[in-house]
C-alpha atoms as a PDB file:
ATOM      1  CA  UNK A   1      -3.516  -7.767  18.275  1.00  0.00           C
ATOM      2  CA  UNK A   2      -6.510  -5.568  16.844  1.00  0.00           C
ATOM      3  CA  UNK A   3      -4.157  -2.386  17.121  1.00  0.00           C
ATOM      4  CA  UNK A   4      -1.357  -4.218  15.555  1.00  0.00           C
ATOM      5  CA  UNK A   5      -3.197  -5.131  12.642  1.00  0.00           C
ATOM      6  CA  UNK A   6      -4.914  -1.674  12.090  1.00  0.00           C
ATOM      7  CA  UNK A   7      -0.971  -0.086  12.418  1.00  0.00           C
ATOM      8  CA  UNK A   8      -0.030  -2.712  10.047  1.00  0.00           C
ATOM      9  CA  UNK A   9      -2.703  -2.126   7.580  1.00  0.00           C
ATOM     10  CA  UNK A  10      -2.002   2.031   7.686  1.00  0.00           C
ATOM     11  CA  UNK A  11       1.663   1.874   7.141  1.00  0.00           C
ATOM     12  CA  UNK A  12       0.877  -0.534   4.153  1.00  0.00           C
ATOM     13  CA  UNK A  13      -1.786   2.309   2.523  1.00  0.00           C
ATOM     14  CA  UNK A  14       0.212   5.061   3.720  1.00  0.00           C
ATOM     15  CA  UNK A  15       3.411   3.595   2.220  1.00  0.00           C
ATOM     16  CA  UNK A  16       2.134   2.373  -0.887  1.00  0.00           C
ATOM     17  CA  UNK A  17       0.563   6.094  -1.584  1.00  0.00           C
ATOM     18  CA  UNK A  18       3.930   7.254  -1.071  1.00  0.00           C
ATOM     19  CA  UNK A  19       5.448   4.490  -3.495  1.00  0.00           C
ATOM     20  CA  UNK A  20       3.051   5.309  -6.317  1.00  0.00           C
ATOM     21  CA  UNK A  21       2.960   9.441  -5.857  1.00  0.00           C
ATOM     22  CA  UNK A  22       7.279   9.128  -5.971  1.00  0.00           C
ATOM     23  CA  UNK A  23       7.711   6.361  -8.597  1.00  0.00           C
ATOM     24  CA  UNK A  24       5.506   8.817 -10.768  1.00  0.00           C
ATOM     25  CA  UNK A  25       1.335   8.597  -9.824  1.00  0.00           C
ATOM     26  CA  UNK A  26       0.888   7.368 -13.063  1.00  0.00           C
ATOM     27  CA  UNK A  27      -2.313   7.261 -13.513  1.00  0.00           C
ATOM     28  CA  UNK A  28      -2.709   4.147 -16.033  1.00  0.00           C
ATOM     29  CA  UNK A  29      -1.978   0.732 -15.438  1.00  0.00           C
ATOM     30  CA  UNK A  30       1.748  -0.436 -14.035  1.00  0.00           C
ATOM     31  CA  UNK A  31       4.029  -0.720 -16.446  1.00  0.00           C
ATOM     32  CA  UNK A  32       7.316  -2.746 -16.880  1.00  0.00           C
ATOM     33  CA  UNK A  33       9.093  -0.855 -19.841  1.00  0.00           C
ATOM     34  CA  UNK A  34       8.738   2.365 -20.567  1.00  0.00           C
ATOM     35  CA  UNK A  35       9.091   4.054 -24.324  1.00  0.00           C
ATOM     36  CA  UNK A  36      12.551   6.095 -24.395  1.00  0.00           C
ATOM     37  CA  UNK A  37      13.024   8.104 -27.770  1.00  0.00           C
ATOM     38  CA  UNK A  38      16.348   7.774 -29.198  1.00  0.00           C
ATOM     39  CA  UNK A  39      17.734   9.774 -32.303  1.00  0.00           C
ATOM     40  CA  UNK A  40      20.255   8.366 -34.387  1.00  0.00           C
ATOM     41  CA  UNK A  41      22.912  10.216 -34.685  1.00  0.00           C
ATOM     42  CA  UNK A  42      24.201   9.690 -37.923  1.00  0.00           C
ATOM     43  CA  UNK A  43      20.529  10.231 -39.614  1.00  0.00           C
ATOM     44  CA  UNK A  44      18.833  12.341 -36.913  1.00  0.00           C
ATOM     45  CA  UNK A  45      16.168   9.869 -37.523  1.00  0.00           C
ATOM     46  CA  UNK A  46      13.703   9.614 -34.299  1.00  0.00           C
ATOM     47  CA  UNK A  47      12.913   6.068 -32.929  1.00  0.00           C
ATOM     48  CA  UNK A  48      11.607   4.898 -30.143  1.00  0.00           C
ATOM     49  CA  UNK A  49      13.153   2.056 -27.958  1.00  0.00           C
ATOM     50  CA  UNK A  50      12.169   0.537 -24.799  1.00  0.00           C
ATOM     51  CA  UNK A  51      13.192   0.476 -21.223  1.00  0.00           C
ATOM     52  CA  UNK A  52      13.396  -2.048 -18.101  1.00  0.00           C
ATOM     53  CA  UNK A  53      11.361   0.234 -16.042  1.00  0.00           C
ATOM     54  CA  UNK A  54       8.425  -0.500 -12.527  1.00  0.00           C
ATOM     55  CA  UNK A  55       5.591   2.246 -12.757  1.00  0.00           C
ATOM     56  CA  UNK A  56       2.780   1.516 -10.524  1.00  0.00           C
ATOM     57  CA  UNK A  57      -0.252   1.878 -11.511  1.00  0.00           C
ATOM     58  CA  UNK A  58      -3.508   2.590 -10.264  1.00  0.00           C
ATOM     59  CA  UNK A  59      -3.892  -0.938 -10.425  1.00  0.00           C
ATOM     60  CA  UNK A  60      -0.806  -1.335  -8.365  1.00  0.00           C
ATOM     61  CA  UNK A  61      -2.568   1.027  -5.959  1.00  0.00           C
ATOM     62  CA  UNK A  62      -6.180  -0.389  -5.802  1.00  0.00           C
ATOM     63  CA  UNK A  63      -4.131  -3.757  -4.937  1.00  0.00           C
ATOM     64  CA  UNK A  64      -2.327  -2.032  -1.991  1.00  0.00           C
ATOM     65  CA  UNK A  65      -5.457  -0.289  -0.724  1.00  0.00           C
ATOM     66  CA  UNK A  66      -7.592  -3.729  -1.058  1.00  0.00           C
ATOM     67  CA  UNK A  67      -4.754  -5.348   1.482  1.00  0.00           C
ATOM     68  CA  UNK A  68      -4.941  -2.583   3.658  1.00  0.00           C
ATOM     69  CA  UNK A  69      -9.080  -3.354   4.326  1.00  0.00           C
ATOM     70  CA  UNK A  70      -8.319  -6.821   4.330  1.00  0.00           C
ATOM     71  CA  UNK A  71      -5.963  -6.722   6.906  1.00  0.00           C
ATOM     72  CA  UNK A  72      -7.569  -4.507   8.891  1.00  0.00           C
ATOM     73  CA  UNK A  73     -11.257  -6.497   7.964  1.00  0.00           C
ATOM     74  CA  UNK A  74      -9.433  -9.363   9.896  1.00  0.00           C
ATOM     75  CA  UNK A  75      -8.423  -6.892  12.976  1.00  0.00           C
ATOM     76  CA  UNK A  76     -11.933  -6.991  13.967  1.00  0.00           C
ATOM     77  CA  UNK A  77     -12.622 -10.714  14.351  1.00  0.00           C
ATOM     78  CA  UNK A  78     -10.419 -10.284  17.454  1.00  0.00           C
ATOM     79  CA  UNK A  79     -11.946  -9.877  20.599  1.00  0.00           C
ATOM     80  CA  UNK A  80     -11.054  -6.936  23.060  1.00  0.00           C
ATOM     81  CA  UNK A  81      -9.667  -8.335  26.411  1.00  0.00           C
ATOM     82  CA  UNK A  82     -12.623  -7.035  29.223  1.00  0.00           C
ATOM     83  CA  UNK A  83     -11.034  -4.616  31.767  1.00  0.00           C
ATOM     84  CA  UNK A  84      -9.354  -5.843  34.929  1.00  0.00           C
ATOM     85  CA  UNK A  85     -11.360  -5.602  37.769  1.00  0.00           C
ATOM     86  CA  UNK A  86      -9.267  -4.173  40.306  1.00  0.00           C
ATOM     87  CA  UNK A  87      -9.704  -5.410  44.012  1.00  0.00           C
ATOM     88  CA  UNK A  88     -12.008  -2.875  45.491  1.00  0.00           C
ATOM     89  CA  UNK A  89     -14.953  -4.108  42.581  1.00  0.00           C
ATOM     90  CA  UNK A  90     -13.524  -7.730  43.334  1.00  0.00           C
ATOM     91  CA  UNK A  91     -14.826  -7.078  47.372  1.00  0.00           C
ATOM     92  CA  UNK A  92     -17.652  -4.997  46.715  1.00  0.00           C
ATOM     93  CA  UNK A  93     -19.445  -7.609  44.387  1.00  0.00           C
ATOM     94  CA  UNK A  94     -19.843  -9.986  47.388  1.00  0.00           C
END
């Protein structure tokens, strides 16, 4: 379960790192709409509109990274199983 839980807390970092750096690395906070500039085309006046748009953040990455630790924080409240003792220890203890 502890190995499973460290795995699972890797690919999470590792994935969103690879999220952030390809949807941009922005390096402000995530953003929902994004300014697009637009020229009219009659007037060849500039403006500026807005798009639907996800950019993670560093926010969006600190967030990731903190669920990482936390998960794999929690890995090590399990216990490790103890070896098996195989049957020549079992004999030679008596």
């Amino acid at each position: 379960m502890k190995v499973i839980l460290r795995l699972v807390a890797l690919v999470l970092f590792l994935v969103s790192v690879a999220y952030w750096g390809a949807a941009g690395a922005n390096r402000g906070w995530t953003k929902t709409r994004v300014p697009v500039k637009t020229v009219d085309e009659v007037t060849g006046i500039e403006g500026v509109s807005y798009q639907e748009k996800f950019v993670p953040g560093v926010d969006f990455l600190a967030v990731a990274t903190a669920g990482g630790i936390v998960i794999a924080a929690v890995s090590f409240l399990f216990r490790t199983k103890p070896a098996a003792q195989t049957s020549n220890e079992q004999t030679s203890n008596h």
